[in-house]
C-alpha atoms as a PDB file:
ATOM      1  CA  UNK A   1      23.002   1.417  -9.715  1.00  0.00           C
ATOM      2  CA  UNK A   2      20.837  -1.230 -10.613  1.00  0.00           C
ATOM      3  CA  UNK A   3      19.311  -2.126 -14.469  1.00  0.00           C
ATOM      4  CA  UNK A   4      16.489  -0.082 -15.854  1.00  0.00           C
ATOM      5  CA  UNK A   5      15.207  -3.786 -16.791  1.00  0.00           C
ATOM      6  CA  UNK A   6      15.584  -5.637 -13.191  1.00  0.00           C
ATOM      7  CA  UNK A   7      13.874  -2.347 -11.539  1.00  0.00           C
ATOM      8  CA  UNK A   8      10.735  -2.965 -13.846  1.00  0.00           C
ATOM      9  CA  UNK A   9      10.838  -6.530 -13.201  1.00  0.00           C
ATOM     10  CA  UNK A  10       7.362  -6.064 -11.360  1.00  0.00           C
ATOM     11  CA  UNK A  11       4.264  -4.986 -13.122  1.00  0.00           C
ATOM     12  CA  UNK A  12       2.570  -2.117 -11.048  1.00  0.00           C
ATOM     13  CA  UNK A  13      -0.629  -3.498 -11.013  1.00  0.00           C
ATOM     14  CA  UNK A  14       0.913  -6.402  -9.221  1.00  0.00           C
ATOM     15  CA  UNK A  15       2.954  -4.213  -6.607  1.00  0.00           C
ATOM     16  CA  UNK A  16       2.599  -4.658  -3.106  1.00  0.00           C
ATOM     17  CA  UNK A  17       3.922  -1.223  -1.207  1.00  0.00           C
ATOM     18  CA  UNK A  18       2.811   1.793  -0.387  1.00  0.00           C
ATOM     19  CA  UNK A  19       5.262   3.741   2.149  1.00  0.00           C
ATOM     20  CA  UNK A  20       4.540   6.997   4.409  1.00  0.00           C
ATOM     21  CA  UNK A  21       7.453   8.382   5.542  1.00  0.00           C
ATOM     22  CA  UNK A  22       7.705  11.084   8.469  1.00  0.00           C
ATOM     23  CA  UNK A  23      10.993  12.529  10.116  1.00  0.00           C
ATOM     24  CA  UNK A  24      14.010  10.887   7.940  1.00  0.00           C
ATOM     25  CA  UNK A  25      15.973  11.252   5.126  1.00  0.00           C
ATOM     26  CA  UNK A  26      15.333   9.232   1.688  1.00  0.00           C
ATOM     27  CA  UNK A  27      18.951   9.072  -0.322  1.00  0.00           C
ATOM     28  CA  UNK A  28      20.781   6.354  -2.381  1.00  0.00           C
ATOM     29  CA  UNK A  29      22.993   4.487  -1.184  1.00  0.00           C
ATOM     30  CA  UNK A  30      25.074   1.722  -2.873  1.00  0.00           C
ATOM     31  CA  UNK A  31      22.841   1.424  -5.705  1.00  0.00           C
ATOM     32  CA  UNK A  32      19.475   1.551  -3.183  1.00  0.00           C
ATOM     33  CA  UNK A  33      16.896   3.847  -2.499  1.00  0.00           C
ATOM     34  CA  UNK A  34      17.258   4.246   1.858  1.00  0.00           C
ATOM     35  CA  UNK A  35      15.407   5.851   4.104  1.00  0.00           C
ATOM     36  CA  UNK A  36      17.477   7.280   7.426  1.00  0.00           C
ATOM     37  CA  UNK A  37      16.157   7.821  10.909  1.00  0.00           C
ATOM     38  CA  UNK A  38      18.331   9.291  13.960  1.00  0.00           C
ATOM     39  CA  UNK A  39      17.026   7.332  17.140  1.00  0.00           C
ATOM     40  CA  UNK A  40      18.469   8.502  20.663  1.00  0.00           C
ATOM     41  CA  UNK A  41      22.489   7.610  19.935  1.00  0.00           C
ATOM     42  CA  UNK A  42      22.860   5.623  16.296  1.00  0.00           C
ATOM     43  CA  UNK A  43      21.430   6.310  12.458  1.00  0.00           C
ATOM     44  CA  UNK A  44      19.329   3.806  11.480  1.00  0.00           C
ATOM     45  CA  UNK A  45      19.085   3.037   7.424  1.00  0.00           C
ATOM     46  CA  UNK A  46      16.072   1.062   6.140  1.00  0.00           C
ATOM     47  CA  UNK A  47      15.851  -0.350   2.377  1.00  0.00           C
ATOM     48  CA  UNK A  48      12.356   0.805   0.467  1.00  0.00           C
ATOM     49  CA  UNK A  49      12.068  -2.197  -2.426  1.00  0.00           C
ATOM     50  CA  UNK A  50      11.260   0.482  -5.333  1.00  0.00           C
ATOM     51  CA  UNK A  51      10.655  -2.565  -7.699  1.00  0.00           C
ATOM     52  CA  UNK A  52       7.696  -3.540  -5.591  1.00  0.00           C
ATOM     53  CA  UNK A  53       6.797  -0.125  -4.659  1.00  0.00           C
ATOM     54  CA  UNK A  54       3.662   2.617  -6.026  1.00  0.00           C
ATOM     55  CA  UNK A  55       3.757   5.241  -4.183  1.00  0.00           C
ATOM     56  CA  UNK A  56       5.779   7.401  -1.627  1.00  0.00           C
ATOM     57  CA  UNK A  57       4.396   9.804   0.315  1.00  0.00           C
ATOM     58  CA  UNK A  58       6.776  11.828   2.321  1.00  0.00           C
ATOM     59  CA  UNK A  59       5.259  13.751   5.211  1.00  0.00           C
ATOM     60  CA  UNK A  60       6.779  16.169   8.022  1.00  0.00           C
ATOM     61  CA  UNK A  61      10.249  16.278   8.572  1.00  0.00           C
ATOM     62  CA  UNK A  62      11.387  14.478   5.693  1.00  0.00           C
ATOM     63  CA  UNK A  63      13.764  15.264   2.776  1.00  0.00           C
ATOM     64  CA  UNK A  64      15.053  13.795  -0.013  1.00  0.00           C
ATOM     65  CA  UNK A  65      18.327  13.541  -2.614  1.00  0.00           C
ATOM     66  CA  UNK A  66      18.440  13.834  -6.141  1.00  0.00           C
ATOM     67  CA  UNK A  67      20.033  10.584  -6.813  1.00  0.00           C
ATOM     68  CA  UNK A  68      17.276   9.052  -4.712  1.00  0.00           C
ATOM     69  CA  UNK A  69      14.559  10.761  -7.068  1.00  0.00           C
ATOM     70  CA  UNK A  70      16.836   9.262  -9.924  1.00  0.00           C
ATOM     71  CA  UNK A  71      16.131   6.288  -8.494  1.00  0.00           C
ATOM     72  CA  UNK A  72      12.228   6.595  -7.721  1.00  0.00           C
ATOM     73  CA  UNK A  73      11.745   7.624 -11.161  1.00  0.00           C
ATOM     74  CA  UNK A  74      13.823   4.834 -13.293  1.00  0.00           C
ATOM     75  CA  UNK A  75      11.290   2.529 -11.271  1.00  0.00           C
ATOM     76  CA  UNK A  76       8.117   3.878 -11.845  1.00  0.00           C
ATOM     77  CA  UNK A  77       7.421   5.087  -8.581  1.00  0.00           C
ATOM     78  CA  UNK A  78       5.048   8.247  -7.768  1.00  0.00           C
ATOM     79  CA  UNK A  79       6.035  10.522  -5.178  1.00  0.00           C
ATOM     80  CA  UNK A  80       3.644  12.817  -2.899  1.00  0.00           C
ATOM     81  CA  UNK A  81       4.126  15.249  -0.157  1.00  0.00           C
ATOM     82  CA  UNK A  82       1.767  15.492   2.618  1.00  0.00           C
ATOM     83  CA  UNK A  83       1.127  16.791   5.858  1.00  0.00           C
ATOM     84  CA  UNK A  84       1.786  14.607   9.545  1.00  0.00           C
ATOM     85  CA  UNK A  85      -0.262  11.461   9.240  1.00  0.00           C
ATOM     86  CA  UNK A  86      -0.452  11.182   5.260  1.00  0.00           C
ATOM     87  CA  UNK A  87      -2.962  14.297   5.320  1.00  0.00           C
ATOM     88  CA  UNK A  88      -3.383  16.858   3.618  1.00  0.00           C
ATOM     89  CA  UNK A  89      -1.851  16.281   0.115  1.00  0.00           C
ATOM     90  CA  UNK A  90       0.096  19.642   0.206  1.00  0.00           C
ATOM     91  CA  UNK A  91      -1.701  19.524  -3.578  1.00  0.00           C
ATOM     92  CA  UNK A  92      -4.884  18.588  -3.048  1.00  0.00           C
ATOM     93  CA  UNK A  93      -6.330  20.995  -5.068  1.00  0.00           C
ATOM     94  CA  UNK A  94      -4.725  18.955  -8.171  1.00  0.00           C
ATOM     95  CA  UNK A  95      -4.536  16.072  -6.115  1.00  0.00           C
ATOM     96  CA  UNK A  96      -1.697  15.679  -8.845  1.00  0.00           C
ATOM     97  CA  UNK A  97       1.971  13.272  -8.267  1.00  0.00           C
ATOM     98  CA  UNK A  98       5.410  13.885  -8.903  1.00  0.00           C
ATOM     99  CA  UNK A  99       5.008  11.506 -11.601  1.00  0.00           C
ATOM    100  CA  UNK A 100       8.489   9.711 -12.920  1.00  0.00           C
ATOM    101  CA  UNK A 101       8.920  11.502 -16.707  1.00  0.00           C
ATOM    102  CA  UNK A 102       8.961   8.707 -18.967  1.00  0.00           C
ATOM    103  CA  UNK A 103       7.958   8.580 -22.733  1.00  0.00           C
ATOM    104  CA  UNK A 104       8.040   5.117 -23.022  1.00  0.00           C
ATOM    105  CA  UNK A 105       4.720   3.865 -21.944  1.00  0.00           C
ATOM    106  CA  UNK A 106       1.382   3.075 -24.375  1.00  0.00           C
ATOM    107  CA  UNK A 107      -0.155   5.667 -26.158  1.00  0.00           C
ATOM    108  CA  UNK A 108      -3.435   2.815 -27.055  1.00  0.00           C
ATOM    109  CA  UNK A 109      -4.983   3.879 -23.744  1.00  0.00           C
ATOM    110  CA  UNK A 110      -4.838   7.425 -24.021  1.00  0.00           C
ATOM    111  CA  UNK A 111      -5.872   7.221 -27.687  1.00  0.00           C
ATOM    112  CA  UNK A 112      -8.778   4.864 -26.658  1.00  0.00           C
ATOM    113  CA  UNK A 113      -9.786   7.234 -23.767  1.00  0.00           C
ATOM    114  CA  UNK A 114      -9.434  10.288 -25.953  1.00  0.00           C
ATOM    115  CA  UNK A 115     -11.765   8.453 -28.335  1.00  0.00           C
ATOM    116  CA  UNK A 116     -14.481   9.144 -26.061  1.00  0.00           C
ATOM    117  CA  UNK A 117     -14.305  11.774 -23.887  1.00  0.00           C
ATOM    118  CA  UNK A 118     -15.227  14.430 -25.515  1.00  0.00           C
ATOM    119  CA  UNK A 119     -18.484  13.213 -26.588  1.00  0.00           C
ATOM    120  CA  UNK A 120     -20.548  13.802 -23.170  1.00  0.00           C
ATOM    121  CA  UNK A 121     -22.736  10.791 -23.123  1.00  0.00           C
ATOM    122  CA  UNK A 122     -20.123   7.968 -23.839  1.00  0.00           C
ATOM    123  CA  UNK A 123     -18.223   9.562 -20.955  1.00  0.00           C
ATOM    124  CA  UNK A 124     -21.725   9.258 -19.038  1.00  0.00           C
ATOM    125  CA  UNK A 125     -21.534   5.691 -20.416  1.00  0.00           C
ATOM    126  CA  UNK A 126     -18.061   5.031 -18.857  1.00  0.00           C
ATOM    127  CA  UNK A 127     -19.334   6.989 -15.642  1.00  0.00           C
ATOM    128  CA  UNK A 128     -22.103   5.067 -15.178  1.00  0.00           C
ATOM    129  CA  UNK A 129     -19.785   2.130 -15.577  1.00  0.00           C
ATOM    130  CA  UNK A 130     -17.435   2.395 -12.814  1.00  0.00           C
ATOM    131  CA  UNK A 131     -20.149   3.208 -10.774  1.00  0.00           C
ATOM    132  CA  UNK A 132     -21.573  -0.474 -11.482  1.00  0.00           C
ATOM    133  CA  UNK A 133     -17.832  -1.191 -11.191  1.00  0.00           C
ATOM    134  CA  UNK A 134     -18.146  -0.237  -7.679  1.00  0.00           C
ATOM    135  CA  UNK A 135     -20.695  -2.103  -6.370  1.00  0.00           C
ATOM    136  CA  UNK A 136     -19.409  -5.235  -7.887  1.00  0.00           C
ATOM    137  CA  UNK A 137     -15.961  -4.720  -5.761  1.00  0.00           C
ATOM    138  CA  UNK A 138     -17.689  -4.101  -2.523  1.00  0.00           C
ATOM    139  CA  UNK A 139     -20.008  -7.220  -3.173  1.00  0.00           C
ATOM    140  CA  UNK A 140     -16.977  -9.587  -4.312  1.00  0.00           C
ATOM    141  CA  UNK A 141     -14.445  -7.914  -1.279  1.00  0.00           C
ATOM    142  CA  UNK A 142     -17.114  -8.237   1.250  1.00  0.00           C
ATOM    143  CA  UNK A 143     -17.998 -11.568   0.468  1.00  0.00           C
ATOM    144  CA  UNK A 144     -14.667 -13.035   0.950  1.00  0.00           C
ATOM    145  CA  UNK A 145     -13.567 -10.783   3.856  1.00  0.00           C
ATOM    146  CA  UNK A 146     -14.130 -12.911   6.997  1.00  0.00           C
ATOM    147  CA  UNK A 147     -12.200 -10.358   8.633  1.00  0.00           C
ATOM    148  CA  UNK A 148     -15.306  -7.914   7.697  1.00  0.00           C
ATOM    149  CA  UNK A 149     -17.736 -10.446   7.958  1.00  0.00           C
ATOM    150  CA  UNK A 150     -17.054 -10.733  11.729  1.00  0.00           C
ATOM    151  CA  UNK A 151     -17.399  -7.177  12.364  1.00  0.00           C
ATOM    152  CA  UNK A 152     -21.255  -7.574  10.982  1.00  0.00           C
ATOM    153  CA  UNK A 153     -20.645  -6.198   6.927  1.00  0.00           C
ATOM    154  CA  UNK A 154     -21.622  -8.540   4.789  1.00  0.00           C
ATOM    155  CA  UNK A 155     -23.565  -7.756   1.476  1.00  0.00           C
ATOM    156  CA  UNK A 156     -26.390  -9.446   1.644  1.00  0.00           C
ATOM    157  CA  UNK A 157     -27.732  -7.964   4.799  1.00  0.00           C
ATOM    158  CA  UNK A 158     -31.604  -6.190   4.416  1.00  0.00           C
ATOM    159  CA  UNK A 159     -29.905  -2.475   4.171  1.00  0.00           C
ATOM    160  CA  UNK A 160     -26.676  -3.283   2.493  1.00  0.00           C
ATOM    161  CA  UNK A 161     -27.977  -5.539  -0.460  1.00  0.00           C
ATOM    162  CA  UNK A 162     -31.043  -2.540  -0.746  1.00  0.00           C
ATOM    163  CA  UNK A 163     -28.777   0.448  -1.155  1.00  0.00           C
ATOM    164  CA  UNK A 164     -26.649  -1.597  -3.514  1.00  0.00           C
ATOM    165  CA  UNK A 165     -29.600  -2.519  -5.627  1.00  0.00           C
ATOM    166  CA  UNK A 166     -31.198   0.743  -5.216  1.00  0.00           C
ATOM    167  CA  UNK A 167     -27.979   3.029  -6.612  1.00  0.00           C
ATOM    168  CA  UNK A 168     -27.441   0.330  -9.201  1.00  0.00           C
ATOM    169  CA  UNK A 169     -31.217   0.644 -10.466  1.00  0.00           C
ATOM    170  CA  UNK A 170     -30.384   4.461 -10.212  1.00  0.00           C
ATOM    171  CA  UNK A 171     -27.668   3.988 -12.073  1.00  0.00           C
ATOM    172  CA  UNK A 172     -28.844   3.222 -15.317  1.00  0.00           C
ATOM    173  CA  UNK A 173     -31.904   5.497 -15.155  1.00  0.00           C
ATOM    174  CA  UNK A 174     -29.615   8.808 -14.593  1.00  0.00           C
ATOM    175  CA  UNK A 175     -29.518  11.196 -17.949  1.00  0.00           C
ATOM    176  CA  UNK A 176     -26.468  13.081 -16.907  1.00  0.00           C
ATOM    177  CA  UNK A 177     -23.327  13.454 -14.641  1.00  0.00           C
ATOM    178  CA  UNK A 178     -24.826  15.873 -12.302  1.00  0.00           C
ATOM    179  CA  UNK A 179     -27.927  13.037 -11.513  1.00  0.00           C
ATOM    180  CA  UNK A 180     -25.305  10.145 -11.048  1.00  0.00           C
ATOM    181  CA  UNK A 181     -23.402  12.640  -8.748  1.00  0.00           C
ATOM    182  CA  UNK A 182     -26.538  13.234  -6.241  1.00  0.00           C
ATOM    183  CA  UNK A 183     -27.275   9.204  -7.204  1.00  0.00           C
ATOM    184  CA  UNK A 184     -23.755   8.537  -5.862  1.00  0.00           C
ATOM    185  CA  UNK A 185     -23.835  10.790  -2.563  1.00  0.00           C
ATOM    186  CA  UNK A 186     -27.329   9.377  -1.506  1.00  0.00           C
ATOM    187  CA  UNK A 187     -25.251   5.981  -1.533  1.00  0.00           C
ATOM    188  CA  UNK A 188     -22.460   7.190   0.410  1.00  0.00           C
ATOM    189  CA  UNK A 189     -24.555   8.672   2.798  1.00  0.00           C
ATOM    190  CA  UNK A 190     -26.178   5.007   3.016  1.00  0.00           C
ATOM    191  CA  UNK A 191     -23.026   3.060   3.389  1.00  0.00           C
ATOM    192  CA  UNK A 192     -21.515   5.837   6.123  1.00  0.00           C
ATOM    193  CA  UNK A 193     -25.254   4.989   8.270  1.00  0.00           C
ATOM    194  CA  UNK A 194     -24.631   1.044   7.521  1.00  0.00           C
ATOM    195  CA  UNK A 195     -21.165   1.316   8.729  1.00  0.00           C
ATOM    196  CA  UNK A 196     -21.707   3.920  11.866  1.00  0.00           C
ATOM    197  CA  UNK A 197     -24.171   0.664  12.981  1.00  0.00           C
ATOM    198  CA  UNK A 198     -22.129  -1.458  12.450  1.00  0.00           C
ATOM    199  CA  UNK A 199     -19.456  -0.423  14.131  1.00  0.00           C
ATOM    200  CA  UNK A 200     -21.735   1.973  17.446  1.00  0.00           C
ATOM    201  CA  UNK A 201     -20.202   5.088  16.556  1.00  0.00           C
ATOM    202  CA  UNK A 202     -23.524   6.847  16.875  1.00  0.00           C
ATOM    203  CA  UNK A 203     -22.056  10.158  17.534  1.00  0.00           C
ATOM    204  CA  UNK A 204     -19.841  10.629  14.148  1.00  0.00           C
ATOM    205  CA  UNK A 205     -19.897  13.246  11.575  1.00  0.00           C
ATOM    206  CA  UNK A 206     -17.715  13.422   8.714  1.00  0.00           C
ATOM    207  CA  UNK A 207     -15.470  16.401   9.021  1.00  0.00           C
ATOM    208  CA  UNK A 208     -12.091  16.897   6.776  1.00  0.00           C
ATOM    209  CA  UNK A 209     -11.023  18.634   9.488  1.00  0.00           C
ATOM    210  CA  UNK A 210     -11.742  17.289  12.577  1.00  0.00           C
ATOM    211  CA  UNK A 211      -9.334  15.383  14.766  1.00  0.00           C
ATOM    212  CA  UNK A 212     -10.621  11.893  15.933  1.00  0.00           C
ATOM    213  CA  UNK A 213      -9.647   8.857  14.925  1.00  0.00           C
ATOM    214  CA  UNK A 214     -12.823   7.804  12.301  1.00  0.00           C
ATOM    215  CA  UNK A 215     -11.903  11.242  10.217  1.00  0.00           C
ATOM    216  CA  UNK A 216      -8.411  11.139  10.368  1.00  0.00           C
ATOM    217  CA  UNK A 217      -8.426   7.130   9.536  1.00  0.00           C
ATOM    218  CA  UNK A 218     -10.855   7.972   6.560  1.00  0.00           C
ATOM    219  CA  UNK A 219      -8.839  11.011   5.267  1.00  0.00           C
ATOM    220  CA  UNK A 220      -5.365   8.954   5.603  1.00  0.00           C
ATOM    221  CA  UNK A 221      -6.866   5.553   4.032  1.00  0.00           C
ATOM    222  CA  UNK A 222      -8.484   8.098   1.067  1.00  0.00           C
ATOM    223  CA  UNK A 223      -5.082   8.875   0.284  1.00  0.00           C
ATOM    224  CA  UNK A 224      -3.793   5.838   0.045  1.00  0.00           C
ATOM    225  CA  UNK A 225      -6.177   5.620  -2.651  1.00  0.00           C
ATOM    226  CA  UNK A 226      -6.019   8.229  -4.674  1.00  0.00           C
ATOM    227  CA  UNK A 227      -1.999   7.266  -4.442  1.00  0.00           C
ATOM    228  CA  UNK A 228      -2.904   3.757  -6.016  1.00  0.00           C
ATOM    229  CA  UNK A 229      -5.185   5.511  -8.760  1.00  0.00           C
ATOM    230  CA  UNK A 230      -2.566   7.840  -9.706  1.00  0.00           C
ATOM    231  CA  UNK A 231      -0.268   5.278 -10.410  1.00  0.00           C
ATOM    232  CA  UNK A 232      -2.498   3.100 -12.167  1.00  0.00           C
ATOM    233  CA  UNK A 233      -3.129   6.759 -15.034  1.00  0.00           C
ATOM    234  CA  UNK A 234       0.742   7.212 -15.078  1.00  0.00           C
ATOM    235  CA  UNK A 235       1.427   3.374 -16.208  1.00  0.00           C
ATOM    236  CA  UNK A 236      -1.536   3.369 -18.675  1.00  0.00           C
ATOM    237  CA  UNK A 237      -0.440   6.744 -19.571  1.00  0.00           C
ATOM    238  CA  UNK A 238      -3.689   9.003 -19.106  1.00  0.00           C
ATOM    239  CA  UNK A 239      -3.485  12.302 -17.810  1.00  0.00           C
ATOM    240  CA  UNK A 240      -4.819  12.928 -14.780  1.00  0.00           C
ATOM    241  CA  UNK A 241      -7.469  15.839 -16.021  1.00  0.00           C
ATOM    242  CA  UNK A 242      -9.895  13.471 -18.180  1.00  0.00           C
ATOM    243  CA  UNK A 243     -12.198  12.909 -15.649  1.00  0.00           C
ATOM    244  CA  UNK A 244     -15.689  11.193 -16.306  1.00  0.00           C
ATOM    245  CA  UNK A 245     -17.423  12.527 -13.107  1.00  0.00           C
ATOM    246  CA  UNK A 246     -15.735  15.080 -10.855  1.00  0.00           C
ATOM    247  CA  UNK A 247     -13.940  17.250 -13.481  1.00  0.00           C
ATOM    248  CA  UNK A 248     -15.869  20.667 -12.735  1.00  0.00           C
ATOM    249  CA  UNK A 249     -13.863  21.924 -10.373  1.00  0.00           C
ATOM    250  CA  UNK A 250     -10.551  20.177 -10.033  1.00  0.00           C
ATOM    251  CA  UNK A 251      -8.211  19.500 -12.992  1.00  0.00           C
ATOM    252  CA  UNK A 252      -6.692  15.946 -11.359  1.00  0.00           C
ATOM    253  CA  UNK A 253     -10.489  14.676 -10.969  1.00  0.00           C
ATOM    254  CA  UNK A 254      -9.800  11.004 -12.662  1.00  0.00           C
ATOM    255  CA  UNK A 255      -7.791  10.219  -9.591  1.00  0.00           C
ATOM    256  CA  UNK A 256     -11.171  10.935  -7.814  1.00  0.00           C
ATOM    257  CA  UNK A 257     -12.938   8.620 -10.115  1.00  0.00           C
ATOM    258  CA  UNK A 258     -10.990   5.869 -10.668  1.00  0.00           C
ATOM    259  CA  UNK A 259      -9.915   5.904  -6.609  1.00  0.00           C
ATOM    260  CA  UNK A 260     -13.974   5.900  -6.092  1.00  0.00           C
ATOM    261  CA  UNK A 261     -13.898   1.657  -7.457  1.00  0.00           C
ATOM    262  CA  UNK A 262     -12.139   0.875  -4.375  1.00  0.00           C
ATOM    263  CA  UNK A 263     -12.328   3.266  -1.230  1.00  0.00           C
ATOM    264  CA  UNK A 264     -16.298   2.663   0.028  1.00  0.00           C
ATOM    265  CA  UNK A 265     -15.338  -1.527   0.103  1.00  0.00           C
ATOM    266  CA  UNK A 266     -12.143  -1.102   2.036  1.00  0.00           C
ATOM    267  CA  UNK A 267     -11.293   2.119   3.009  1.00  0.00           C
ATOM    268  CA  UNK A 268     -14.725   2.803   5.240  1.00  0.00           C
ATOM    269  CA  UNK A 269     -15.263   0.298   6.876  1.00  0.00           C
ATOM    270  CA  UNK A 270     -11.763  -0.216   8.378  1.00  0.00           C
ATOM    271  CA  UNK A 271     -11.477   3.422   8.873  1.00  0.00           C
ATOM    272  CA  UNK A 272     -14.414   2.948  11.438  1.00  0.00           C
ATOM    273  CA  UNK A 273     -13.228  -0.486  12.129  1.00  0.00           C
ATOM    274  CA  UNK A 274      -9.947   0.505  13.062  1.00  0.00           C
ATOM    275  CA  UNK A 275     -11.314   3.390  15.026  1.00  0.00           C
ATOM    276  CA  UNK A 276     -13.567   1.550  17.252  1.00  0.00           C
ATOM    277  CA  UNK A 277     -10.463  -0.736  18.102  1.00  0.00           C
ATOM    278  CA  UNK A 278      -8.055   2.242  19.050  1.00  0.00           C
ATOM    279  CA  UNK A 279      -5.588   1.650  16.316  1.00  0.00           C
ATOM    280  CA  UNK A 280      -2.731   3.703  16.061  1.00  0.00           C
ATOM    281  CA  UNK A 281      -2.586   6.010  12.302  1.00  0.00           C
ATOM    282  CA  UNK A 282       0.381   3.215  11.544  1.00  0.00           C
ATOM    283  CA  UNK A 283      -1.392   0.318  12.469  1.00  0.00           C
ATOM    284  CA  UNK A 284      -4.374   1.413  10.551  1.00  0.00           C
ATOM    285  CA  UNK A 285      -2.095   2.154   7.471  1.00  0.00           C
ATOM    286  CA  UNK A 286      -1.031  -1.653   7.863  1.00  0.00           C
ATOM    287  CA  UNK A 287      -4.157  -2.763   8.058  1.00  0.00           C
ATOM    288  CA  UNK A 288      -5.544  -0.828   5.105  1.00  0.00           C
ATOM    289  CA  UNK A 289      -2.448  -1.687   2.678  1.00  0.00           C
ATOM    290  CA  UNK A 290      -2.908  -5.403   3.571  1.00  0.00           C
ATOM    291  CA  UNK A 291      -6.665  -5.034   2.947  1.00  0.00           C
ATOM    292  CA  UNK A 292      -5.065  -3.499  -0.670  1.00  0.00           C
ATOM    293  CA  UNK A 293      -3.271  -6.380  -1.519  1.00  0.00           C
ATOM    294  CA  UNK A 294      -5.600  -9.358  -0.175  1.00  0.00           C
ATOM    295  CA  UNK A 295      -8.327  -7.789  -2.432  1.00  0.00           C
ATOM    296  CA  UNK A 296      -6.125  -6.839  -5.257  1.00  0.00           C
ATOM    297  CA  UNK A 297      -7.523  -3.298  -5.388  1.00  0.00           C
ATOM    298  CA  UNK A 298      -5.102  -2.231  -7.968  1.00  0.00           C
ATOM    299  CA  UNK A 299      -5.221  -4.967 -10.135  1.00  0.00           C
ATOM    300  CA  UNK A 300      -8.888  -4.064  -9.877  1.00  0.00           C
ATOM    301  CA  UNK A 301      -8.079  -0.235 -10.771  1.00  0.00           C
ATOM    302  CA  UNK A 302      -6.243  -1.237 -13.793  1.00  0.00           C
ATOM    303  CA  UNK A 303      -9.098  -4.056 -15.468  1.00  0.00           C
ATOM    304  CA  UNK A 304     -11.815  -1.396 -15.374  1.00  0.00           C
ATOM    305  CA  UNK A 305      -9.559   1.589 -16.751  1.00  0.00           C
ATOM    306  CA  UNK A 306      -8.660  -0.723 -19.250  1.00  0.00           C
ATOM    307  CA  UNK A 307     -11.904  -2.240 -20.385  1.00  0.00           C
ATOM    308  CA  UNK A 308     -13.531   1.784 -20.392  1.00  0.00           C
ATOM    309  CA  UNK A 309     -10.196   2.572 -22.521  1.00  0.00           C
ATOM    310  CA  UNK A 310     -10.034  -0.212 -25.232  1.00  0.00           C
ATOM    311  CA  UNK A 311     -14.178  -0.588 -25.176  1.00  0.00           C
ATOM    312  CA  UNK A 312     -15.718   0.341 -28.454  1.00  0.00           C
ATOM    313  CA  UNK A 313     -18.181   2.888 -27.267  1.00  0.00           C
ATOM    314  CA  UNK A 314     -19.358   3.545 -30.797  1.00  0.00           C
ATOM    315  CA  UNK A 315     -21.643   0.427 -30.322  1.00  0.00           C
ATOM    316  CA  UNK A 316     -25.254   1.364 -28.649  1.00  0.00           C
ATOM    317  CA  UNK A 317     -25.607  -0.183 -25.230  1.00  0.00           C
ATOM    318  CA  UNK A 318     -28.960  -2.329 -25.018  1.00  0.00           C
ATOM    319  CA  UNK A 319     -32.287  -0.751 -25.102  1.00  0.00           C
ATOM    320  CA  UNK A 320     -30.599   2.623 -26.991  1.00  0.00           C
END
């Protein structure tokens, strides 16, 4: 078995893989983590790099060894299980990870977190500052992304640039969570109507449940998400339940937040993108981990969880 030290040789904001894994085995094997497949008449073994990897998810017909889990966890992988084609999380409710139990990881971001959450308007503060985060990362992605660009999204079209402006305006005028919430689904709603035109798909509705490909692309890519967020809290080391917008109802909600910087720039669009095109659920999984790593997304996760961590929110922002 390989090093503690060479499996960490990769930081995990600088990882590349995210694997969904559906009728095989995951064991060890010679020191590896492996993943096994029967085909017609021969086994087939395939080698997951943990050292570059985030997240697993393992969906239907898929088990996995101890040793392997040994494995996942001395590199700093997170593990999920989920249904056939990455959704549901089978713990969605939590939307929690088999996180790898380690002690040895900072305690200055949890401490720095801690320092303000529990007064209610620096978390507003920190709310309302992902939320700016947000727009910045779909400005800066779509701006670069010729790929995008070509399909007609570009930020500084009329009724992109407006809802942008509009929600960031918003933004800073909202006294509590509960405003920035209804703030934050009036922009949605304006980015699904910018993206249904660009893309003709007149007749959609979003629907958790519903079969075709826009939904199922948008549930699957969400994941993929909310897998990236996850492991960006377990390296920095904050639990999961100190959320700064959606933590009424569900104890995990800071995967909701922090997965929130990234999912409207890449995640829907392609979703629709991807959709229009009649992409299979693992070409669109290519497509959307690719999109991941050309943007840095979780190098992205990890600056603004860091700067709302280690900011000193004792100072008065400008104009309090």
């Amino acid at each position: 078995m390989q090093p503690l030290s060479q499996l960490k040789a990769i930081l995990h904001s600088k990882r590349a893989n995210i694997y969904y894994l559906e009728k095989c085995r995951v064991m060890q094997k010679d020191g590896r983590v492996l993943y096994l497949t029967e085909a017609s008449e021969q086994k087939q073994y395939w080698n997951i790099p943990i050292a570059n990897t985030t997240v697993i998810l393992l969906g239907t017909g898929t088990s996995i060894t101890q040793a392997a889990v040994r494995m996942l966890a001395q590199a700093g992988v997170l593990i999920g299980f989920c249904g056939g084609g990455g959704t549901p999380l089978l713990m969605a409710n939590e939307v929690e990870w088999l996180s790898p139990q380690s002690e040895y990881r900072p305690t200055e971001y949890v401490q720095g977190w801690l320092s303000f959450w529990f007064d209610e308007q620096k978390r507003l503060r920190v709310a309302k500052q992902f939320q700016q985060q947000r727009i910045q990362f779909i400005r800066q992605s779509w701006a670069k992304d010729k790929d995008l660009q070509l399909e007609g999204f570009l930020s500084e079209d009329d009724d992109t640039a407006t809802a942008l402006t509009g929600f960031a305006d918003k933004i800073e005028r909202t006294p509590n969570v509960t405003q920035l919430l209804l703030a934050e689904a009036q922009l949605t709603k304006r980015l699904y109507k910018i993206t249904v035109l660009r893309t003709q798909t007149d007749d959609f509705v979003r629907n958790f449940d519903s079969t075709d490909d826009a939904n199922a692309f948008l549930n699957h890519g969400n994941y993929l998400a909310y897998g990236l967020a996850a492991s960006t809290l377990w390296v920095l080391g904050i639990p999961h339940g100190f959320a700064v917008m959606h933590g009424k109802t569900r104890r995990g909600a800071l995967v909701f937040d922090v997965a929130d910087l990234i999912k409207d720039a890449i995640v829907l669009p392609w979703a629709f993108i991807c959709a229009k095109e009649g992409m299979s659920e693992q070409e669109f999984r290519q497509q959307i981990l690719q999109k991941f790593t050309q943007h840095k997304a979780l190098d992205f996760m990890f600056d603004c969880v860091k700067k709302a961590a280690l900011q000193p929110w004792d100072k008065p922002q400008e104009g309090e």
